[in-house]
C-alpha atoms as a PDB file:
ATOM      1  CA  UNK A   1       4.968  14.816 -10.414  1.00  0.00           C
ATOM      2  CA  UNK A   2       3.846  17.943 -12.830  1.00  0.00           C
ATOM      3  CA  UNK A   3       2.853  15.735 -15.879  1.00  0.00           C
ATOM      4  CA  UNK A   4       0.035  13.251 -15.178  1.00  0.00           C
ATOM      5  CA  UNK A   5      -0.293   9.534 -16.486  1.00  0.00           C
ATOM      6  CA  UNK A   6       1.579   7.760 -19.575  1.00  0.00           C
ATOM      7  CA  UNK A   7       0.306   4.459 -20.801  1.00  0.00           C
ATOM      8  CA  UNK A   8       1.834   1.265 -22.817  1.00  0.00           C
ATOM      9  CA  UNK A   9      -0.505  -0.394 -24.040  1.00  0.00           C
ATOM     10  CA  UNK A  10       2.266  -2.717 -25.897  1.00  0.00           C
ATOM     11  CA  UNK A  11       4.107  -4.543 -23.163  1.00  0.00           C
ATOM     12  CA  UNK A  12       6.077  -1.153 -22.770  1.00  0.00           C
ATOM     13  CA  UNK A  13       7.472  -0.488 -25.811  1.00  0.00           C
ATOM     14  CA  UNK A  14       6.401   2.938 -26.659  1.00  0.00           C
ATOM     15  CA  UNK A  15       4.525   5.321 -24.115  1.00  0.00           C
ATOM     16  CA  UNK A  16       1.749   7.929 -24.371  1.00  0.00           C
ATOM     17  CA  UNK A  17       0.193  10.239 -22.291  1.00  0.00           C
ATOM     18  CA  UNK A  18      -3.460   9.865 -21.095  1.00  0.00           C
ATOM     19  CA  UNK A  19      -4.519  13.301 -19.232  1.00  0.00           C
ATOM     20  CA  UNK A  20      -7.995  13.775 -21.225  1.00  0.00           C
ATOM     21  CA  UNK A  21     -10.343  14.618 -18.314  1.00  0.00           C
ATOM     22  CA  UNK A  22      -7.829  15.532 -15.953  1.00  0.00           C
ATOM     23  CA  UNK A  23      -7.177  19.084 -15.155  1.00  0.00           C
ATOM     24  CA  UNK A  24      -4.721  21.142 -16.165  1.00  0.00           C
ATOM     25  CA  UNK A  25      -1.415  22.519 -14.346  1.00  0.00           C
ATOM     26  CA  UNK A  26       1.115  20.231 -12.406  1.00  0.00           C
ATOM     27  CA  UNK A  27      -0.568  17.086 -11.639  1.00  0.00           C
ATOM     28  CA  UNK A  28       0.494  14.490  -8.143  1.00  0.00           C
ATOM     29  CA  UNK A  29      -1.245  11.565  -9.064  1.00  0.00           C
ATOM     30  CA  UNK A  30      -0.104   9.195  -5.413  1.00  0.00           C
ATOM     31  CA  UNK A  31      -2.205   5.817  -6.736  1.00  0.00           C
ATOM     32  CA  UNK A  32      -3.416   4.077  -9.760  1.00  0.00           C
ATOM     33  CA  UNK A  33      -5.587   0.887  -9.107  1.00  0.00           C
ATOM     34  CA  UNK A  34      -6.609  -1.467 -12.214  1.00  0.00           C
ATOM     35  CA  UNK A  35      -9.921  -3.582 -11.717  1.00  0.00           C
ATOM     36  CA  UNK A  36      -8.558  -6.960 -12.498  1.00  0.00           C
ATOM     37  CA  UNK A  37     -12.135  -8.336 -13.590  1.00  0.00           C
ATOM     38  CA  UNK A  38     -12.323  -5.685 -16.782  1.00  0.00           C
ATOM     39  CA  UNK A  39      -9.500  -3.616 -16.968  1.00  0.00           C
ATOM     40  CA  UNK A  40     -10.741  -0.450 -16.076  1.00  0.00           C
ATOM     41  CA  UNK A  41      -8.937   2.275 -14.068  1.00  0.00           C
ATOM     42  CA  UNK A  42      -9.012   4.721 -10.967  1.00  0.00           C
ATOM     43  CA  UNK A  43      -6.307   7.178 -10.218  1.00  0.00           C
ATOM     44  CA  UNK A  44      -5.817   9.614  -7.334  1.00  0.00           C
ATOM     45  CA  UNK A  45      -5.068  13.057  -7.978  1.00  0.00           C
ATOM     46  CA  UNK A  46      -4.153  15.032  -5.223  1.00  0.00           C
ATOM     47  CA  UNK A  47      -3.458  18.498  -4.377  1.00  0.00           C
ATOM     48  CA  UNK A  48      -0.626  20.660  -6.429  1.00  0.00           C
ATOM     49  CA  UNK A  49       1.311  21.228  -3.183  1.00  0.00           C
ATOM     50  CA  UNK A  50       2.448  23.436  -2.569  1.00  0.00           C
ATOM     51  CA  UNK A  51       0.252  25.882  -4.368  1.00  0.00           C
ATOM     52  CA  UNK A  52      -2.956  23.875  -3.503  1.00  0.00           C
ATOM     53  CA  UNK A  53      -5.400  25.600  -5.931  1.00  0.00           C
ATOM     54  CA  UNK A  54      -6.665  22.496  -7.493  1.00  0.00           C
ATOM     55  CA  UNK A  55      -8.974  21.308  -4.515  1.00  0.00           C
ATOM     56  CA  UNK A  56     -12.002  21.158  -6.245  1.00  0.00           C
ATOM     57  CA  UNK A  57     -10.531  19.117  -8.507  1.00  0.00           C
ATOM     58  CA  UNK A  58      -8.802  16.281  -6.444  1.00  0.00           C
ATOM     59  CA  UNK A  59     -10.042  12.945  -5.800  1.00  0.00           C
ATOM     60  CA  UNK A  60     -10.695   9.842  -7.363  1.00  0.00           C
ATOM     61  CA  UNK A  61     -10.493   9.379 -11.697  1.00  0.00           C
ATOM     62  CA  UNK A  62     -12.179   6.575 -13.253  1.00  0.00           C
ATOM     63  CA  UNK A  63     -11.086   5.671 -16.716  1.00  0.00           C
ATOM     64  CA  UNK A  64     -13.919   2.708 -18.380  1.00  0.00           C
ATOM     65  CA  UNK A  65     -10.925   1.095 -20.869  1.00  0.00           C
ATOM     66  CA  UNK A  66     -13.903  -1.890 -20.586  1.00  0.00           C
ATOM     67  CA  UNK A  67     -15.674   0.576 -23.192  1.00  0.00           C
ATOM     68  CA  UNK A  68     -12.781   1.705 -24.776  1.00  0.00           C
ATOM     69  CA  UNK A  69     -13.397   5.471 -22.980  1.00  0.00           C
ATOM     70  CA  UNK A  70      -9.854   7.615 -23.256  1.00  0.00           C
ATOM     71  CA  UNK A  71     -11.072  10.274 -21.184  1.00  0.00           C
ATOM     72  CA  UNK A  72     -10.899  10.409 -17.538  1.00  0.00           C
ATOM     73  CA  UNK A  73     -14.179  10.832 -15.166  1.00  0.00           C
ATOM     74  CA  UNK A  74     -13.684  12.414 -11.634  1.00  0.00           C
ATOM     75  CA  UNK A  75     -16.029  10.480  -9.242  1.00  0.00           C
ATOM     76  CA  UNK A  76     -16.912  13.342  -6.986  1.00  0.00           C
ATOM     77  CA  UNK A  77     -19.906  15.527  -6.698  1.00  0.00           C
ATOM     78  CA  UNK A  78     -20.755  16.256  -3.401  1.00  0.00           C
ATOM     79  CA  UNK A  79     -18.480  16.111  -0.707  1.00  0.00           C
ATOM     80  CA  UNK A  80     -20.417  16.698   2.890  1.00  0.00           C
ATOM     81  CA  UNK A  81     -19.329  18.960   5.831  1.00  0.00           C
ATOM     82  CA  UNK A  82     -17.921  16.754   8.625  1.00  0.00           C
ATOM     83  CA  UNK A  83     -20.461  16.952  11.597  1.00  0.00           C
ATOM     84  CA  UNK A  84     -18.904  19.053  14.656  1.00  0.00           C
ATOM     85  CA  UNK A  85     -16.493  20.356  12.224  1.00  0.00           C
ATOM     86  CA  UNK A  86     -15.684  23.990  12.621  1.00  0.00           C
ATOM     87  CA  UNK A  87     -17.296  26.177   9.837  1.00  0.00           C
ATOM     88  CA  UNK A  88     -15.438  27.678   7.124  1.00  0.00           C
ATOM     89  CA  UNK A  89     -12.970  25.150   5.896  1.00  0.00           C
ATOM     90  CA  UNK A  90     -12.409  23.754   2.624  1.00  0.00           C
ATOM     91  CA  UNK A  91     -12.121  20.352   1.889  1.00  0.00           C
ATOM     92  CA  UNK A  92      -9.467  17.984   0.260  1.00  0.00           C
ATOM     93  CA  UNK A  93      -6.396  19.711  -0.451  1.00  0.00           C
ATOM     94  CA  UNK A  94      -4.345  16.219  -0.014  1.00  0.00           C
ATOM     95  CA  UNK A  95      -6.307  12.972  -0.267  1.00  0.00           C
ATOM     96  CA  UNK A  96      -3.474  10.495   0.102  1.00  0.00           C
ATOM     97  CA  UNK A  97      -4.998   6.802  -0.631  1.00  0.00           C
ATOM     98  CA  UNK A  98      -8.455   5.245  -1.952  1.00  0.00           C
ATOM     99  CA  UNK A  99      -9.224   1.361  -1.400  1.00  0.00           C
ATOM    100  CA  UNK A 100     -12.099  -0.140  -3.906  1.00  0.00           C
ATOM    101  CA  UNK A 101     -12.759  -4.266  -3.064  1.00  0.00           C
ATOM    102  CA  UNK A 102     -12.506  -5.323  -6.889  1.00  0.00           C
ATOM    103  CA  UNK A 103     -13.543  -8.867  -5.449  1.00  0.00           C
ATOM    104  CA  UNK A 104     -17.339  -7.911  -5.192  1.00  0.00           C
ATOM    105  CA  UNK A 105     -20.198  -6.791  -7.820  1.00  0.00           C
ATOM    106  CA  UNK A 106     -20.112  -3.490  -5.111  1.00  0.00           C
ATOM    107  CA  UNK A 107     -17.592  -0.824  -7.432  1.00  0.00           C
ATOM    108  CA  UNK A 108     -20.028   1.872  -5.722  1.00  0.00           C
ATOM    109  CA  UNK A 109     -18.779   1.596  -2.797  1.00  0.00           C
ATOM    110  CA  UNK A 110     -14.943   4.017  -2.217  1.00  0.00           C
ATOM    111  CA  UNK A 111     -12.996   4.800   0.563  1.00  0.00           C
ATOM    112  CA  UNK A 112     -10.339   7.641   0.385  1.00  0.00           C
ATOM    113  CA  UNK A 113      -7.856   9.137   2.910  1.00  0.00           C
ATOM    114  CA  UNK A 114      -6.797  12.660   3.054  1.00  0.00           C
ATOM    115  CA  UNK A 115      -4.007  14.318   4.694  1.00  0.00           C
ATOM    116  CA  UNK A 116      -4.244  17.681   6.748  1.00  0.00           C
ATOM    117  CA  UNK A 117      -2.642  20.276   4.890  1.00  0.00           C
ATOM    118  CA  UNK A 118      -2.514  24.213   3.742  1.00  0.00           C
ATOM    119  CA  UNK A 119      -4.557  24.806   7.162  1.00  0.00           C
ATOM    120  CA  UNK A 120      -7.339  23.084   6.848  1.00  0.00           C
ATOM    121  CA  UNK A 121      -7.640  21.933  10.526  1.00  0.00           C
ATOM    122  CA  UNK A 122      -9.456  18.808  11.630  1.00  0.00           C
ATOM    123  CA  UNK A 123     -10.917  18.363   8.189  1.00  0.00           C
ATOM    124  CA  UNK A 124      -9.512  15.427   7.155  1.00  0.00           C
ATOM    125  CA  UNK A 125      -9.656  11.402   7.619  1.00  0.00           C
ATOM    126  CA  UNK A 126     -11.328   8.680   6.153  1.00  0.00           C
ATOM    127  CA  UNK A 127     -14.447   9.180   3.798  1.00  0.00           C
ATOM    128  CA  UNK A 128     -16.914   6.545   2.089  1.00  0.00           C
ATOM    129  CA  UNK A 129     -18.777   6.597  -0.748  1.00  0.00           C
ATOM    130  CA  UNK A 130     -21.586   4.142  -1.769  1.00  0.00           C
ATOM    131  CA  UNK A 131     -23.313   5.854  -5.040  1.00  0.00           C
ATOM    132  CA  UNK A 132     -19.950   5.845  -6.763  1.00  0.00           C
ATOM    133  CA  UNK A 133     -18.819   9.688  -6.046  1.00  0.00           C
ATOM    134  CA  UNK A 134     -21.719  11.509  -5.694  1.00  0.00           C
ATOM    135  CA  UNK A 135     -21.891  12.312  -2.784  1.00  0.00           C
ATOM    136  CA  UNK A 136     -19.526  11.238   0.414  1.00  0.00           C
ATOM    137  CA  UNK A 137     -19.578  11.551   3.837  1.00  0.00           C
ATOM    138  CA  UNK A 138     -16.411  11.398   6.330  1.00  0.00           C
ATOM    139  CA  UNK A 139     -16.446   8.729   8.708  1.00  0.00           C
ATOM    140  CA  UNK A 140     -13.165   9.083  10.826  1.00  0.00           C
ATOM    141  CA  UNK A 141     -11.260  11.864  11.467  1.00  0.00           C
ATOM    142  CA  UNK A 142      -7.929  11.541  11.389  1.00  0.00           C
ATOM    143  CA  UNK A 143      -5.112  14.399  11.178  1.00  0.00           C
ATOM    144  CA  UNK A 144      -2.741  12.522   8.616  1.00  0.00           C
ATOM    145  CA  UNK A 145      -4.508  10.047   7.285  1.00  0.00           C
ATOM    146  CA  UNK A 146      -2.007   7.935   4.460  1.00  0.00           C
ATOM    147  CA  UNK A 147      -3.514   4.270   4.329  1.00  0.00           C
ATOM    148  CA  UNK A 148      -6.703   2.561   3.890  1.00  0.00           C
ATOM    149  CA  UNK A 149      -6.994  -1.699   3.582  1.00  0.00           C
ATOM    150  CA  UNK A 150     -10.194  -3.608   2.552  1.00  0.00           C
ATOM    151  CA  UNK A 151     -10.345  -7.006   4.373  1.00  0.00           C
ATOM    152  CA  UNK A 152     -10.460  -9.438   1.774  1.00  0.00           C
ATOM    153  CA  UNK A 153     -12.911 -11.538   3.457  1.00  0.00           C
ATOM    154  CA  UNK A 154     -15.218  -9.286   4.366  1.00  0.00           C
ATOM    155  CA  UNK A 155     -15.408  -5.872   2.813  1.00  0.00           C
ATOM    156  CA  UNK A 156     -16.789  -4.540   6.178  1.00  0.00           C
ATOM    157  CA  UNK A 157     -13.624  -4.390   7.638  1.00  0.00           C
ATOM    158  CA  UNK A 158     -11.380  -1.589   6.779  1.00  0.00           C
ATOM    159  CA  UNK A 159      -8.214  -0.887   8.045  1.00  0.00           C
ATOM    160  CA  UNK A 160      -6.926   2.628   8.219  1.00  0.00           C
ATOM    161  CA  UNK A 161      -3.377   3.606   9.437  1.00  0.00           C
ATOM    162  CA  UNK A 162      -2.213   7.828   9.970  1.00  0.00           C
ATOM    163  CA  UNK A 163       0.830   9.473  11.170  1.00  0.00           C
ATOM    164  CA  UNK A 164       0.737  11.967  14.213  1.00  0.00           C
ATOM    165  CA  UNK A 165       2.956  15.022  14.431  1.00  0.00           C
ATOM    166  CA  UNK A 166       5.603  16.749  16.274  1.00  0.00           C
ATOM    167  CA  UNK A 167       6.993  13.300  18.302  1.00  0.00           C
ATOM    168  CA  UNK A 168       3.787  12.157  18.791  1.00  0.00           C
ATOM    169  CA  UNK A 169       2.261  14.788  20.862  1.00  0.00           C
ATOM    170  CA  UNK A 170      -0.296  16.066  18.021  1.00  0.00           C
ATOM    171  CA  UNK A 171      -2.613  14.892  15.654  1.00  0.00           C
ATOM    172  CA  UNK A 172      -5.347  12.024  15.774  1.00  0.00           C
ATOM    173  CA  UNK A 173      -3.159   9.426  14.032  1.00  0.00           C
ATOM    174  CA  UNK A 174      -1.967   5.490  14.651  1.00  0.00           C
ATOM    175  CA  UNK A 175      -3.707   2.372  13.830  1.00  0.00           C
ATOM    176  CA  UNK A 176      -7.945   2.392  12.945  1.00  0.00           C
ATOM    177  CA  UNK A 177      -9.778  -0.583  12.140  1.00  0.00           C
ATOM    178  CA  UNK A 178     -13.473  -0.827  11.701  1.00  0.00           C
ATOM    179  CA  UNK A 179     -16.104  -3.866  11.409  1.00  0.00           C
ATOM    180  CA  UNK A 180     -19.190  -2.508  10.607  1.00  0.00           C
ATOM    181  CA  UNK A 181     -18.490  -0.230   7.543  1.00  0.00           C
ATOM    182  CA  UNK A 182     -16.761   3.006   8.862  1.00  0.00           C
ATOM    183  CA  UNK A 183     -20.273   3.380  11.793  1.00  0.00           C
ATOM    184  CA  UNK A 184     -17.719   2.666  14.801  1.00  0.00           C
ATOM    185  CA  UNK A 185     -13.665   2.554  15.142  1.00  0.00           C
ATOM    186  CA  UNK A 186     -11.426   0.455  17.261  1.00  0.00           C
ATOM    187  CA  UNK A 187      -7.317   2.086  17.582  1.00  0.00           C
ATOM    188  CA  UNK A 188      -5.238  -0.937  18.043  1.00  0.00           C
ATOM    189  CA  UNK A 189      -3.206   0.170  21.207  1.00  0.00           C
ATOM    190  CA  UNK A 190      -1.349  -3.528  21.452  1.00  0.00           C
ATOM    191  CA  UNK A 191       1.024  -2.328  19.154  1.00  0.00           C
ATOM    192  CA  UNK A 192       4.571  -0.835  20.382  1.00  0.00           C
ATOM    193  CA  UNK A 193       4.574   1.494  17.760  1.00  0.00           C
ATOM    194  CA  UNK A 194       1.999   4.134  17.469  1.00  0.00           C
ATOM    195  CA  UNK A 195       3.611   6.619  15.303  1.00  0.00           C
ATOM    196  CA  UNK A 196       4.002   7.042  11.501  1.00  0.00           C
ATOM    197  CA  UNK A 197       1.909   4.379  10.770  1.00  0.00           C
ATOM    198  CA  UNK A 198       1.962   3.998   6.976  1.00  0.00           C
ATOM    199  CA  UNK A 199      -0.541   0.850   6.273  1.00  0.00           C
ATOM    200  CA  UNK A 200      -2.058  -2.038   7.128  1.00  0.00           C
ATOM    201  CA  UNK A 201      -1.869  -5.527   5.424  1.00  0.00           C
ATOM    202  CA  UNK A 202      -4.504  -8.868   6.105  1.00  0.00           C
ATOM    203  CA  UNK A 203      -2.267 -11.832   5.653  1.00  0.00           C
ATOM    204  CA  UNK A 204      -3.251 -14.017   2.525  1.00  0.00           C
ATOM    205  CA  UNK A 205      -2.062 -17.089   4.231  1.00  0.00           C
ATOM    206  CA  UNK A 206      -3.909 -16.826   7.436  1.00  0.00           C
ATOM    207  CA  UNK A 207      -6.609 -13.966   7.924  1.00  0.00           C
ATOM    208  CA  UNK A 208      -6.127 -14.040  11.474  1.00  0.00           C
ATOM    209  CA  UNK A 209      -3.027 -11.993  11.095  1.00  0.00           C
ATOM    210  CA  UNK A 210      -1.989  -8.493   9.714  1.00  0.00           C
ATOM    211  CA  UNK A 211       1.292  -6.657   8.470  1.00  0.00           C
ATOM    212  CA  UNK A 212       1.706  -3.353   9.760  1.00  0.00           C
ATOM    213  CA  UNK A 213       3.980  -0.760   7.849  1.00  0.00           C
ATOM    214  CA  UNK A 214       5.570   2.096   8.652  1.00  0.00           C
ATOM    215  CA  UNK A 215       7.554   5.105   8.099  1.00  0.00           C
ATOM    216  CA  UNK A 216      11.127   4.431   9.441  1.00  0.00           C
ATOM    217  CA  UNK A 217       9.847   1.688  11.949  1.00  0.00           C
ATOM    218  CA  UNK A 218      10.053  -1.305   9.789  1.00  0.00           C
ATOM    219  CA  UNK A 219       6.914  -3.734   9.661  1.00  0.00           C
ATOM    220  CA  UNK A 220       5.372  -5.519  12.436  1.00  0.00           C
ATOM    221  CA  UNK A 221       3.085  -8.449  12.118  1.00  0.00           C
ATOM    222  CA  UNK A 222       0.464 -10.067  14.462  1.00  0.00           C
ATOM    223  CA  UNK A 223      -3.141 -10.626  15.864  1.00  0.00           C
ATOM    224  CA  UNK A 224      -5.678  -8.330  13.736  1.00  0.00           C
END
């Protein structure tokens, strides 16, 4: 919280900070993901709760350590209106979680989460990239968005997982999965627990199944 992102780059033995290209003021970074294939970075930043004055400036940071670049890019220019949204809004004051499938040539292609916050009603869910940040579109709403999963098997399938709000009663949350790239969503109702859903989880040892976490309900595990 506040600071930003220290690196080792000597098995941990001494520590440095790497903020070049992020902005300045208190800094929540939720995420870091390294692409295994090269080495390169992406962080989340998200919004300087509970201020939230940095929301042009939150998303996902790319850092290319492949080409020995110290200075961090944010992959985000546009960032499109939701359709049927209500005018007037801004957008992204919390993203929450980004999924990238390192296993494919495709590093265009981003999903991110956000989380609604500081007012911004019905503006948030799960948004897609596939020209690498510039510009996204939202492809699920969802009121507290906190989790998104790539199916390793088939990059298609996405697996996104929101809380609701006041015992249940408010807030488009639970349990998303989609087969067809974010066009259509399926909530999995077969579940006994709807609420606080935290993630989802594809089974390495048999893709048929899936962990589902959660926010003081333990994990559950069964048919995807």
């Amino acid at each position: 919280h506040q600071t930003g992102i220290i690196r080792s780059i000597d098995d941990g033995e001494t520590w440095n900070y790497i903020n070049s290209g992020l902005p300045n003021g208190d800094k929540i970074i939720p995420q870091i993901e390294v692409n295994p294939n090269n080495g390169n970075v992406y962080a989340l930043l998200t919004g300087n709760a509970p201020s939230f004055t940095n929301n042009l400036e939150t998303g996902i940071y790319f850092l290319d350590v492949e080409n020995g670049s110290t200075e961090w890019e944010l992959l985000r220019v546009d960032v499109n209106y939701p359709d049927l949204a209500d005018p007037g809004y801004q957008l992204w004051f919390y993203p929450t979680a980004f999924a990238i499938d390192f296993s494919s040539n495709d590093q265009d292609t981003i999903w991110l989460a956000d989380y609604e916050n500081n007012q911004n009603w019905l503006m948030t869910g799960v948004w897609k990239t596939t020209d690498r940040g510039q510009t996204w579109d939202r492809k699920l709403q969802m009121t507290h968005a906190v989790g998104l999963t790539i199916d390793p098997q088939d990059a298609n399938k996405v697996y996104a997982a929101g809380s609701f709000w006041l015992n249940n009663s408010w807030g488009n949350g639970g349990q998303y999965r989609t087969e067809d790239g974010g066009e259509t969503w399926i909530k999995n109702m077969k579940s006994p627990l709807q609420a606080n859903a935290r993630n989802a989880t594809v089974d390495p040892l048999n893709n048929d199944k899936v962990f589902y976490t959660y926010f003081g309900g333990g994990i559950l595990y069964g048919d995807k």
